[in-house]
C-alpha atoms as a PDB file:
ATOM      1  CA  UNK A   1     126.690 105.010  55.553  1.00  0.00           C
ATOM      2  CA  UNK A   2     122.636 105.200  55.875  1.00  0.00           C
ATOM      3  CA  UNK A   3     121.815 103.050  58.919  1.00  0.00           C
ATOM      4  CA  UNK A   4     118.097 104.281  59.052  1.00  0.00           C
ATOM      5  CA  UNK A   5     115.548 102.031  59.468  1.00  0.00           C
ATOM      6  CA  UNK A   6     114.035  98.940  61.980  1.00  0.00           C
ATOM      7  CA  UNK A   7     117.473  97.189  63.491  1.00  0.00           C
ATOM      8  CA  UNK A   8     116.523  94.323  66.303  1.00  0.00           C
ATOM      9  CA  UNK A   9     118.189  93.605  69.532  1.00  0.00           C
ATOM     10  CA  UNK A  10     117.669  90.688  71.431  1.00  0.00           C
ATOM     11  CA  UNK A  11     115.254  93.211  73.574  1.00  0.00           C
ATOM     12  CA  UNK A  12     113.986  96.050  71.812  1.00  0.00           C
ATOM     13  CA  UNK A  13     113.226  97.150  68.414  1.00  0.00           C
ATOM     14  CA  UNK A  14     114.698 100.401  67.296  1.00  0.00           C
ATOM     15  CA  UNK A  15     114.173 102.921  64.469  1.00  0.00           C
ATOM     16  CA  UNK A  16     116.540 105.276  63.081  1.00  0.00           C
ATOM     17  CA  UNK A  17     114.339 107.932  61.997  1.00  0.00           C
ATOM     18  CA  UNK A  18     117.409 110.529  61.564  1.00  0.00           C
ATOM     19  CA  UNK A  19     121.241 109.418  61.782  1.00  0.00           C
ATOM     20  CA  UNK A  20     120.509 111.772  65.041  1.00  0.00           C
ATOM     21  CA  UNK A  21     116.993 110.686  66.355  1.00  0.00           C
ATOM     22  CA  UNK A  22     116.236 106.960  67.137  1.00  0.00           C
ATOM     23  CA  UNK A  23     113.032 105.617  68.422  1.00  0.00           C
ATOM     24  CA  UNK A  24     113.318 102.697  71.403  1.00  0.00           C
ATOM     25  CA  UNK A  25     110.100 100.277  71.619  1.00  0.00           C
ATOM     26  CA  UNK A  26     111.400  97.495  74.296  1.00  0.00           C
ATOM     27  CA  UNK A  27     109.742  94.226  73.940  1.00  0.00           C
ATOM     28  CA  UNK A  28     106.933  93.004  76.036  1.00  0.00           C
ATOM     29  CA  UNK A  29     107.447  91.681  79.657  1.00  0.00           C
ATOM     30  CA  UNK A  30     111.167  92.393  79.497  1.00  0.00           C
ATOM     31  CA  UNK A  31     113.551  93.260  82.341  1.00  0.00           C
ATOM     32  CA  UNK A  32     116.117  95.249  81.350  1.00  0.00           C
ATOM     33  CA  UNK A  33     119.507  94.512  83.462  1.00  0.00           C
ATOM     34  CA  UNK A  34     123.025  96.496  83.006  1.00  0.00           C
ATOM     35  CA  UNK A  35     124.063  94.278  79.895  1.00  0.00           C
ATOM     36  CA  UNK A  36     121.199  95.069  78.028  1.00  0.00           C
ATOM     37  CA  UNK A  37     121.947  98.961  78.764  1.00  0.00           C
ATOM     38  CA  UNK A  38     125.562  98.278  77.591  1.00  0.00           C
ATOM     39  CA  UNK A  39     124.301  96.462  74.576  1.00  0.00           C
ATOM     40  CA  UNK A  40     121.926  99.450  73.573  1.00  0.00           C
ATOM     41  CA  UNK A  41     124.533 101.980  74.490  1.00  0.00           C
ATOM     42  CA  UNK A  42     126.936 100.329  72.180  1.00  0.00           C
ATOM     43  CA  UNK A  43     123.953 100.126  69.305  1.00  0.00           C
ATOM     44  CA  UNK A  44     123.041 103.835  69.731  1.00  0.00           C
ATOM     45  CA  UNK A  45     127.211 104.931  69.222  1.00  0.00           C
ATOM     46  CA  UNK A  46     127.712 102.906  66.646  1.00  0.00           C
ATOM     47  CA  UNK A  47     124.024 103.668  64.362  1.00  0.00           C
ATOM     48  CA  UNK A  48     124.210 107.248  65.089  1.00  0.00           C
ATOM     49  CA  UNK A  49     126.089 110.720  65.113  1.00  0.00           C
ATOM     50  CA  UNK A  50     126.674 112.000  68.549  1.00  0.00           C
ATOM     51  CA  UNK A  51     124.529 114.249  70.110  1.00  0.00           C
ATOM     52  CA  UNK A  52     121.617 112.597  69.491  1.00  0.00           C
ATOM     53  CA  UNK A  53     117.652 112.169  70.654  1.00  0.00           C
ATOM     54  CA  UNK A  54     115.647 109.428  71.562  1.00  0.00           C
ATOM     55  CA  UNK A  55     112.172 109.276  71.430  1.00  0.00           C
ATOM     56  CA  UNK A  56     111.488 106.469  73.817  1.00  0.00           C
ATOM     57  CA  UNK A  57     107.966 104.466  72.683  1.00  0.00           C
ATOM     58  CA  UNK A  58     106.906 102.738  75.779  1.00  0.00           C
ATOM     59  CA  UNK A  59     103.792 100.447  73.453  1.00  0.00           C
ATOM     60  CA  UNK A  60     104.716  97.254  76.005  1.00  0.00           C
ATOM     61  CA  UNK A  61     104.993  97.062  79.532  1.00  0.00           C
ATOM     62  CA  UNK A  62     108.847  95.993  81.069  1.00  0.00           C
ATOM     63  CA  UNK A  63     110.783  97.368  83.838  1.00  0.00           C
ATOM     64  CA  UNK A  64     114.220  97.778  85.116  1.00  0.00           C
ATOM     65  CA  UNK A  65     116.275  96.298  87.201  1.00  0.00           C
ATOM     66  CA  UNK A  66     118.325  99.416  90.101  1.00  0.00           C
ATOM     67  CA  UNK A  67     121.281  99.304  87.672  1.00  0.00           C
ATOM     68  CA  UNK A  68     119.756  99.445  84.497  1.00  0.00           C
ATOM     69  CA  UNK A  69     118.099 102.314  86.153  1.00  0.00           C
ATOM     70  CA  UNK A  70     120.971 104.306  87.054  1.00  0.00           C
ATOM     71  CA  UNK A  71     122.711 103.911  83.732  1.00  0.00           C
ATOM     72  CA  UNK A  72     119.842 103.859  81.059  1.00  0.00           C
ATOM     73  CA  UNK A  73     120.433 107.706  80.561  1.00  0.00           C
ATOM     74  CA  UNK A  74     123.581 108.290  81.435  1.00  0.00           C
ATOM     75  CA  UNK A  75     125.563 108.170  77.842  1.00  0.00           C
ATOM     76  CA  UNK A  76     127.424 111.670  77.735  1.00  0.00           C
ATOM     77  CA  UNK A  77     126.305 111.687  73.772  1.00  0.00           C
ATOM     78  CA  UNK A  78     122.450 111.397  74.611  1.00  0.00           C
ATOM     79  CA  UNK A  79     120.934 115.366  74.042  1.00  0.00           C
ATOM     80  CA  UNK A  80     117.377 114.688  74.795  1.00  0.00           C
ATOM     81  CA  UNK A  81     114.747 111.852  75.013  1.00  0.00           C
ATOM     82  CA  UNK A  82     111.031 112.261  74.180  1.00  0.00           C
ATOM     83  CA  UNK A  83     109.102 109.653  76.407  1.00  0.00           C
ATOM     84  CA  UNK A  84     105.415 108.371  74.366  1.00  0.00           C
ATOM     85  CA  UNK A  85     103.858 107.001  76.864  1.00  0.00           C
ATOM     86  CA  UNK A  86     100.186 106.025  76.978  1.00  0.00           C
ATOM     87  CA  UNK A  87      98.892 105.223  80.506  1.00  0.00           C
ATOM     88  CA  UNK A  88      99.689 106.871  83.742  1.00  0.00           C
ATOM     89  CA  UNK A  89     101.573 103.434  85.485  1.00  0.00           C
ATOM     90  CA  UNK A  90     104.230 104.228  82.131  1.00  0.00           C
ATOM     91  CA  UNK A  91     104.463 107.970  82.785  1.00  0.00           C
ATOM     92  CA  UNK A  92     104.990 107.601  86.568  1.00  0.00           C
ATOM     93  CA  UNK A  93     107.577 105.227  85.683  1.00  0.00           C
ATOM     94  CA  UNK A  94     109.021 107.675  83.150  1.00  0.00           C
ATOM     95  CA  UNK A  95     109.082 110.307  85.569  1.00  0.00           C
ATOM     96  CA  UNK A  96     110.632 108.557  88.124  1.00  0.00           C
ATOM     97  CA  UNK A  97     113.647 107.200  85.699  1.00  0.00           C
ATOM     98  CA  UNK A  98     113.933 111.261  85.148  1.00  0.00           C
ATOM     99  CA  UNK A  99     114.418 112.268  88.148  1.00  0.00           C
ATOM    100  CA  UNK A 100     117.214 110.561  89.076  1.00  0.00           C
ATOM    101  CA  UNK A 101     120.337 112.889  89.394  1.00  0.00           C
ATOM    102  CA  UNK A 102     122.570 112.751  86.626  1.00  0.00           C
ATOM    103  CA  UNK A 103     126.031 114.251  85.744  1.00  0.00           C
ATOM    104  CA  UNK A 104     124.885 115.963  83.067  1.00  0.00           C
ATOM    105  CA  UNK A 105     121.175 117.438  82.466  1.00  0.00           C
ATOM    106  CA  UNK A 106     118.696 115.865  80.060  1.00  0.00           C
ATOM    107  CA  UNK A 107     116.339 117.559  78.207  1.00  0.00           C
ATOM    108  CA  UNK A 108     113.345 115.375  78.375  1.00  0.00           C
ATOM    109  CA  UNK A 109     109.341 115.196  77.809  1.00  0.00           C
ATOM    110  CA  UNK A 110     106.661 113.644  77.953  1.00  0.00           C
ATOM    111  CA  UNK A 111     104.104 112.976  75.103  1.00  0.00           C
ATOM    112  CA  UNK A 112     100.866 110.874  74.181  1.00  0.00           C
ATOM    113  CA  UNK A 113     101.882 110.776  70.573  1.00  0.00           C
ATOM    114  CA  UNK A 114     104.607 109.651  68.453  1.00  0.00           C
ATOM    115  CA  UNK A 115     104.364 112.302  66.474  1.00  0.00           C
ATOM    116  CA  UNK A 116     104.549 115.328  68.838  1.00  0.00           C
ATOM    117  CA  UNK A 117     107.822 113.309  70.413  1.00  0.00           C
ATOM    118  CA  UNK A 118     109.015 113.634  66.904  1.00  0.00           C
ATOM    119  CA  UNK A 119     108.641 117.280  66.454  1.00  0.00           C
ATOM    120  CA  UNK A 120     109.781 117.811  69.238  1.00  0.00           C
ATOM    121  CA  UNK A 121     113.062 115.921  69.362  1.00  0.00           C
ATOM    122  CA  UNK A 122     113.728 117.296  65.722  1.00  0.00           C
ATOM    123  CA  UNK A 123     113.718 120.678  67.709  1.00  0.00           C
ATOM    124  CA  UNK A 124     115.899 119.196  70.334  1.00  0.00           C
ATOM    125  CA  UNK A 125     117.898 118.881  67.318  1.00  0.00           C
ATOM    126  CA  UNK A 126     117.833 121.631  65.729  1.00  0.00           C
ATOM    127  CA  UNK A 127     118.385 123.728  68.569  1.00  0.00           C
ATOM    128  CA  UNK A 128     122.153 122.256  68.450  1.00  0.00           C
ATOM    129  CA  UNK A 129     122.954 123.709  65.109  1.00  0.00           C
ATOM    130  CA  UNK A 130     121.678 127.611  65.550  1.00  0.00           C
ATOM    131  CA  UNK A 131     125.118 129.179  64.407  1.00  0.00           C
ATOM    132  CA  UNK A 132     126.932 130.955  67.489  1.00  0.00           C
ATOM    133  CA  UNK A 133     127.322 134.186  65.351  1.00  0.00           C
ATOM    134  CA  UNK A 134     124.492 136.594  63.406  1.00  0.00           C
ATOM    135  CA  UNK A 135     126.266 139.041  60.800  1.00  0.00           C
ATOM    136  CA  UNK A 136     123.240 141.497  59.603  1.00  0.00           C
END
């Protein structure tokens, strides 16, 4: 089933570039709270195949609220999330939503293009699939 493509939520626009690399662009002015986490959570494990990237495409200005915080990157089946951002308010914010500890390390960068994010989440990828054993 081919789920690529613009889906909406109530929040945020997303783009399923790969069934393992979807771009986030959350709407203008918005808040995001712990049910809108959930509700994107839910979207990414049921559009896409486990582990995936996200290449998160902060075009608006919104914020989140502590909880949203905490739990925005903590989905076991997230491998690695390209930030675009374009002024340094977003990427301080970025940063700061980075550095909180999590159970499990993310891979994650910064970019001031979409399409470096995409290379390099494609990488990301990639790297996942390098067969454990050479025979020469």
């Amino acid at each position: 089933m081919d789920h690529t493509g613009l889906h909406e939520l109530p929040f945020a626009k997303l783009v399923i570039i790969r069934d393992d690399i979807v771009e986030v662009m959350i709407n203008e002015g918005v808040e995001l709270n712990l049910d809108m986490v959930n509700q994107y959570h839910e979207f990414l494990l049921s559009h896409l195949k486990a582990p995936f990237s996200i290449i998160v495409n902060r075009i608006h200005s919104y914020t989140y609220d502590f909880e949203a915080q905490l739990s925005i990157s903590s989905l076991p089946e997230i491998h690695a999330i390209a930030a675009v951002v374009y002024s340094r308010v977003a990427r301080f914010s970025m940063e700061s939503m980075a550095s909180i500890p999590r159970e499990k390390t993310l891979h994650s960068q910064f970019f001031n293009n979409k399409e470096d994010a995409l290379i390099w989440a494609i990488s990301q990828q990639e790297k996942l699939k390098i067969p454990e054993h050479h025979s020469s």
